[in-house]
C-alpha atoms as a PDB file:
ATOM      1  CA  UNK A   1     -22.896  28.009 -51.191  1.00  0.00           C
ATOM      2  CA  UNK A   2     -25.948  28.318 -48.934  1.00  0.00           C
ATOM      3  CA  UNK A   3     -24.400  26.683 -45.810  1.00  0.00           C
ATOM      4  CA  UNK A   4     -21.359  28.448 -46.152  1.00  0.00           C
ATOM      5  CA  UNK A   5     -23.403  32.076 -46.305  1.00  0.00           C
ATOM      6  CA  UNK A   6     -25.509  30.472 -43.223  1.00  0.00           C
ATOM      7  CA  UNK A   7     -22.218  29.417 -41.330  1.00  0.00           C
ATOM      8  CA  UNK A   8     -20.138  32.713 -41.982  1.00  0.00           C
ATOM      9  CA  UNK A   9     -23.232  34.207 -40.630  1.00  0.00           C
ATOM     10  CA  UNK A  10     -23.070  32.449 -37.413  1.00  0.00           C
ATOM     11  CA  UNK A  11     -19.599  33.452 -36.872  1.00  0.00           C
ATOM     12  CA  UNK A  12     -20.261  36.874 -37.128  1.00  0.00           C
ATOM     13  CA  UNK A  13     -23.479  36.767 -34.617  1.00  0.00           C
ATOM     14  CA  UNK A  14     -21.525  34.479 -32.286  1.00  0.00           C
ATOM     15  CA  UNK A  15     -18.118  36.982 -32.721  1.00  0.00           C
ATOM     16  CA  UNK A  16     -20.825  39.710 -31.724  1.00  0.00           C
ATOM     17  CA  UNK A  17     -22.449  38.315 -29.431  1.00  0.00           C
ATOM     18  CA  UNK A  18     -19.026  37.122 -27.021  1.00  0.00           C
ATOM     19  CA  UNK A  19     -19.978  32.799 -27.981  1.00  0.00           C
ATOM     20  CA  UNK A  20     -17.490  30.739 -28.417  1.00  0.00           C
ATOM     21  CA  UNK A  21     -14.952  33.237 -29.110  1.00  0.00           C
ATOM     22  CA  UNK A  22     -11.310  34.043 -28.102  1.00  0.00           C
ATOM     23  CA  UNK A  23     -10.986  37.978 -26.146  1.00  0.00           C
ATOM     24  CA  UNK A  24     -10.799  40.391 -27.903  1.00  0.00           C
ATOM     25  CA  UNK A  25      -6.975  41.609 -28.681  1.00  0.00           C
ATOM     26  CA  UNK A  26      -7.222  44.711 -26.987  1.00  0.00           C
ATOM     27  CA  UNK A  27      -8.620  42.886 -23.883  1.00  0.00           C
ATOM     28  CA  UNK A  28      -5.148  40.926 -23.793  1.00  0.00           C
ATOM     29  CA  UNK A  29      -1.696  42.132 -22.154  1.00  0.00           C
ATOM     30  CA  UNK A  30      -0.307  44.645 -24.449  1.00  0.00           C
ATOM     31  CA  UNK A  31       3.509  43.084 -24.245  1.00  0.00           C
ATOM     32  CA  UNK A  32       3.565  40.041 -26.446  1.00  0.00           C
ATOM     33  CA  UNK A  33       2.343  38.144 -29.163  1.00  0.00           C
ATOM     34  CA  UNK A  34      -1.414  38.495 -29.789  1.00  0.00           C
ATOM     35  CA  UNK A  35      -4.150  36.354 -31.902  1.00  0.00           C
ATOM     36  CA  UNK A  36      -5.838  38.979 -34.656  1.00  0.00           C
ATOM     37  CA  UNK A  37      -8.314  37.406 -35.749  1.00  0.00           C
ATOM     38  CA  UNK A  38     -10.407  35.114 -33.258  1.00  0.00           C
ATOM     39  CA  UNK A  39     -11.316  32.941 -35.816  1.00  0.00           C
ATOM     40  CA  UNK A  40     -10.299  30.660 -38.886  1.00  0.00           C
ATOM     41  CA  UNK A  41     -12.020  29.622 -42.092  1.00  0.00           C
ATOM     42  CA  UNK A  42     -14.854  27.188 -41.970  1.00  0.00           C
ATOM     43  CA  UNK A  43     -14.387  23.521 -42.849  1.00  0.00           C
ATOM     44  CA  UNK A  44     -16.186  20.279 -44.133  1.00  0.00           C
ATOM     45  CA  UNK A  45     -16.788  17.937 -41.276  1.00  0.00           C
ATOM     46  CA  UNK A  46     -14.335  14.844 -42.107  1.00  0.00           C
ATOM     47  CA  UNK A  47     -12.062  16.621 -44.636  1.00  0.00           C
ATOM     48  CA  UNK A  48      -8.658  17.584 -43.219  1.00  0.00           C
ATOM     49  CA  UNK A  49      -8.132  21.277 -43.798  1.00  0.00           C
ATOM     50  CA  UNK A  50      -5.264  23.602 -43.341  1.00  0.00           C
ATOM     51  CA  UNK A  51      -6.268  26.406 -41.312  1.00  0.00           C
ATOM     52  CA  UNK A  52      -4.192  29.636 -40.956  1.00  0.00           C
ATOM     53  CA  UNK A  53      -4.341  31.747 -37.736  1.00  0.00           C
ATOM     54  CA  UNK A  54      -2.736  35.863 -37.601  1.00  0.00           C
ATOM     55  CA  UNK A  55      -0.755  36.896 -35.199  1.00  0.00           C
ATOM     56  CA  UNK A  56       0.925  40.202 -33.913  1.00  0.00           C
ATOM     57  CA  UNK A  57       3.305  41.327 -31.145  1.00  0.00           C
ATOM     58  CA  UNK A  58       4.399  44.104 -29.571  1.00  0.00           C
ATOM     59  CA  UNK A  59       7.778  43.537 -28.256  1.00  0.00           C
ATOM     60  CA  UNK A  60      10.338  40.754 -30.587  1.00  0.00           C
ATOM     61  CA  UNK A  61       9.759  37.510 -29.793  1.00  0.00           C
ATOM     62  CA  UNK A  62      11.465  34.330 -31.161  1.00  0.00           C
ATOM     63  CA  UNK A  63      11.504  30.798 -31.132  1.00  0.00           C
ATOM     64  CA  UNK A  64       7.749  30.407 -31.856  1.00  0.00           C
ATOM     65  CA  UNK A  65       5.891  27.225 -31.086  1.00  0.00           C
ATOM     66  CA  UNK A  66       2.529  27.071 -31.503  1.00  0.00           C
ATOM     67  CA  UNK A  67       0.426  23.814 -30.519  1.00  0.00           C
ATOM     68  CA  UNK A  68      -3.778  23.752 -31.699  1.00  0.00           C
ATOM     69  CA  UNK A  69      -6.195  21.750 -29.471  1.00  0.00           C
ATOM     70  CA  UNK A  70      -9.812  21.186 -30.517  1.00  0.00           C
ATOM     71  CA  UNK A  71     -11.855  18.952 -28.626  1.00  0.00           C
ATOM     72  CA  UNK A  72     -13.144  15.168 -30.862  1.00  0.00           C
ATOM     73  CA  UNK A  73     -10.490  16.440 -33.960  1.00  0.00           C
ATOM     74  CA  UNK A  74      -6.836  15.959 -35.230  1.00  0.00           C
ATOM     75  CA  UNK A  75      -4.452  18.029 -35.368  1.00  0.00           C
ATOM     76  CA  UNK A  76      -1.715  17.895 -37.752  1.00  0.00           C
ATOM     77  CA  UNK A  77       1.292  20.119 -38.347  1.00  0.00           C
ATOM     78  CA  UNK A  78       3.904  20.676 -41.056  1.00  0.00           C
ATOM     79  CA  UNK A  79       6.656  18.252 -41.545  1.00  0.00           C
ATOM     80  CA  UNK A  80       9.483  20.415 -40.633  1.00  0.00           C
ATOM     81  CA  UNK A  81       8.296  20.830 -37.273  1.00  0.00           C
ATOM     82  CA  UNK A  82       5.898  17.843 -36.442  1.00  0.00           C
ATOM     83  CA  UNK A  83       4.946  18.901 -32.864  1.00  0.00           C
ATOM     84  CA  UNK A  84       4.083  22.367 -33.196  1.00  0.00           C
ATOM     85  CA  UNK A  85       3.541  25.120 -35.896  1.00  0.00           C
ATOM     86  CA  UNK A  86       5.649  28.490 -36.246  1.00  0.00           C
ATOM     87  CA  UNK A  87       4.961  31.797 -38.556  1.00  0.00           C
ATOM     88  CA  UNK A  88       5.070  31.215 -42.289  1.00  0.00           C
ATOM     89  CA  UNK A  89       8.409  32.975 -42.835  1.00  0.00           C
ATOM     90  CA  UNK A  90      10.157  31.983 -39.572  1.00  0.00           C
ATOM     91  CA  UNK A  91       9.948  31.712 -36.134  1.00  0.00           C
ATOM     92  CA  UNK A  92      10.198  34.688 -34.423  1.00  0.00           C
ATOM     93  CA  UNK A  93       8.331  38.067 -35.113  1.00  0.00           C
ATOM     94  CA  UNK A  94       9.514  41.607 -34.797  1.00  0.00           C
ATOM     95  CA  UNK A  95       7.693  44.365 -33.035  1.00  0.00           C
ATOM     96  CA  UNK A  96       4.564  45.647 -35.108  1.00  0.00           C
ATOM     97  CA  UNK A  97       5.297  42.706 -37.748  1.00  0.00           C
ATOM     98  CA  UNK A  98       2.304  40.365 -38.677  1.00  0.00           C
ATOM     99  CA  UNK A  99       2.277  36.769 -39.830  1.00  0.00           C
ATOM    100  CA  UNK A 100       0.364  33.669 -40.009  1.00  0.00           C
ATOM    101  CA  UNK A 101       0.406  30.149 -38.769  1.00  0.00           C
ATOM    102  CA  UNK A 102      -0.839  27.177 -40.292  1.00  0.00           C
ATOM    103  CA  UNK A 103      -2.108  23.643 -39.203  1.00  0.00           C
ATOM    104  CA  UNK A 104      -4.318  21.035 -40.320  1.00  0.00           C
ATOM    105  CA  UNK A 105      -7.356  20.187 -38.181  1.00  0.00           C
ATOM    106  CA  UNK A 106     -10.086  17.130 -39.098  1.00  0.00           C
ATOM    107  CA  UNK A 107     -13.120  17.106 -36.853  1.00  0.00           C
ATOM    108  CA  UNK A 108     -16.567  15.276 -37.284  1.00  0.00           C
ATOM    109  CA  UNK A 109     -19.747  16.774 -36.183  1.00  0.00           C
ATOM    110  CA  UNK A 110     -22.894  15.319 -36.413  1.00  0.00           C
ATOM    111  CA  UNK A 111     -24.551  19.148 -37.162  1.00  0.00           C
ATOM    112  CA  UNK A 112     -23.037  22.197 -38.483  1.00  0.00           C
ATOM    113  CA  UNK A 113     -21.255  24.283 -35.464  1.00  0.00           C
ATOM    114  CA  UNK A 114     -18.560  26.051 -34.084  1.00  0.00           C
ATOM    115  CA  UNK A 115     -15.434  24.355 -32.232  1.00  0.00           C
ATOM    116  CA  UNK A 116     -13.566  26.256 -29.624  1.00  0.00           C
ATOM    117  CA  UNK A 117      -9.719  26.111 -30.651  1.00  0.00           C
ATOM    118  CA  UNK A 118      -7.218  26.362 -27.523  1.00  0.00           C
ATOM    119  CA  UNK A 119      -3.816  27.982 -29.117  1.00  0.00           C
ATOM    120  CA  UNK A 120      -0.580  27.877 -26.914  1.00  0.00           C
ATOM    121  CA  UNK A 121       2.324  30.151 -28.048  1.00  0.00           C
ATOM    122  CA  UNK A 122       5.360  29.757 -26.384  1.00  0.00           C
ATOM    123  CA  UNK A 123       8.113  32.131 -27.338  1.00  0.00           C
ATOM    124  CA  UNK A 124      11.305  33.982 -26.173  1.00  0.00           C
ATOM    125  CA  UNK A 125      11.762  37.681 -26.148  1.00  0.00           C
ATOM    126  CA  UNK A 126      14.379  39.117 -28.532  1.00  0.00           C
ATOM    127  CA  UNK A 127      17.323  41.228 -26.531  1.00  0.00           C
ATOM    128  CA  UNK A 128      20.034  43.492 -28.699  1.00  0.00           C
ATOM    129  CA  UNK A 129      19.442  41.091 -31.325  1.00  0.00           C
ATOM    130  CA  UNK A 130      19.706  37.629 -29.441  1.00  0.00           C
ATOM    131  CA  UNK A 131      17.527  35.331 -28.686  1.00  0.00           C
ATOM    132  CA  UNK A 132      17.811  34.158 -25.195  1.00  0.00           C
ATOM    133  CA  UNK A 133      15.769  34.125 -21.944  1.00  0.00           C
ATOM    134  CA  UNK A 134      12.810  31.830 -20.477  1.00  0.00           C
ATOM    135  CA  UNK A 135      10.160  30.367 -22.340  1.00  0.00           C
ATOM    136  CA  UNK A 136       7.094  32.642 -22.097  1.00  0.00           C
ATOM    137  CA  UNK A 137       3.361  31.232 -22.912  1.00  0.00           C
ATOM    138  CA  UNK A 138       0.253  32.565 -23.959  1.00  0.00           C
ATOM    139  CA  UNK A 139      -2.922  30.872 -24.426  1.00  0.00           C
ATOM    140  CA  UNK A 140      -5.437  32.095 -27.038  1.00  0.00           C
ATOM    141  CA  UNK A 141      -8.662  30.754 -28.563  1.00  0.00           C
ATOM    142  CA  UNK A 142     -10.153  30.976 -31.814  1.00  0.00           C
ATOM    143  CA  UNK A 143     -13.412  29.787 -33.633  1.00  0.00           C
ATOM    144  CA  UNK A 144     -13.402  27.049 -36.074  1.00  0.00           C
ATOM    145  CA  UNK A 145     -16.735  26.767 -38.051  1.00  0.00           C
ATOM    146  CA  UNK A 146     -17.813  23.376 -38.978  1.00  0.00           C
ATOM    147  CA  UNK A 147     -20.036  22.542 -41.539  1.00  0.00           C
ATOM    148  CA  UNK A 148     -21.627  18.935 -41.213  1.00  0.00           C
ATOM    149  CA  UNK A 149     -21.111  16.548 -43.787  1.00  0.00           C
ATOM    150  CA  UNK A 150     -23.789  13.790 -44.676  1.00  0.00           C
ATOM    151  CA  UNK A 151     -20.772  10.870 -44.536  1.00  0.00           C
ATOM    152  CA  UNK A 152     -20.062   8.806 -41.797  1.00  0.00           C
ATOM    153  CA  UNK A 153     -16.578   8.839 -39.828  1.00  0.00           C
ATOM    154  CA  UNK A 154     -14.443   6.375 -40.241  1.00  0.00           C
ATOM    155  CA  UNK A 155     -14.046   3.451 -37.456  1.00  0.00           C
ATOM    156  CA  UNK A 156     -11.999   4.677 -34.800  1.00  0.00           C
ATOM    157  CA  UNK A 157     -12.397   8.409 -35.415  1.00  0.00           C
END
């Protein structure tokens, strides 16, 4: 319970101090999809984890695909999509509407600390109702606290 007051209060200094965090929403183009919260929930080094991240957008936007990349650690998404992740109740997102994504992300440290996470979106904007139009992209980043575990990875990892 220590560690996890101790890392909870390095996400706050680091959030406050600009570390390893993603800019802030209101720093971001106001037309689109936009991370809330620049960070997830801390994990156990060498557990896989499922992570949720919040979103926002200020326009409709559909066909959601949103891809995780944290340097040294796996990624894994839900079954029905495999190569991406989407919002909990589907995949697009109407103006002023909230949601969540979720993926699961493994990582070994060698000492409890923070991981940058790169999120892509890539999405469509929603016209009179239809979904249609290029494929837009954003690029986001979030902080993953990681909490070091005294077990050692397994061979190959």
């Amino acid at each position: 319970m220590r560690m996890r007051r101790i890392v909870i209060a390095a996400v706050l200094a680091a959030l406050g101090a600009g570390g390893v965090t993603a800019a802030p929403a209101q720093a971001a183009d106001p037309a689109g999809p936009m991370l809330l919260v620049p960070a997830v929930r801390s994990i156990d080094s060498g557990t896989p984890t499922w992570v949720q991240t919040s979103w926002g957008t200020t326009i409709d936007i559909c066909d959601v695909q949103i891809t995780a990349h944290v340097v040294r650690a796996t990624i894994v998404y839900p079954d029905n999509t495999a190569t991406y992740t989407s919002f909990s109740r589907d995949n697009s997102l109407a103006t002023g509407a909230t949601d969540y994504a979720s993926f699961q992300v493994t990582v070994w440290v060698a000492h409890t600390q923070l991981k940058a996470i790169h999120l892509t979106i890539n999405y469509k904007v929603k016209s009179h109702g239809y979904c249609a139009g290029p494929v837009q992209s954003r690029m986001f980043y979030a902080t993953l606290p990681v909490q070091h575990r005294r077990v050692r990875p397994p061979v190959g990892a």
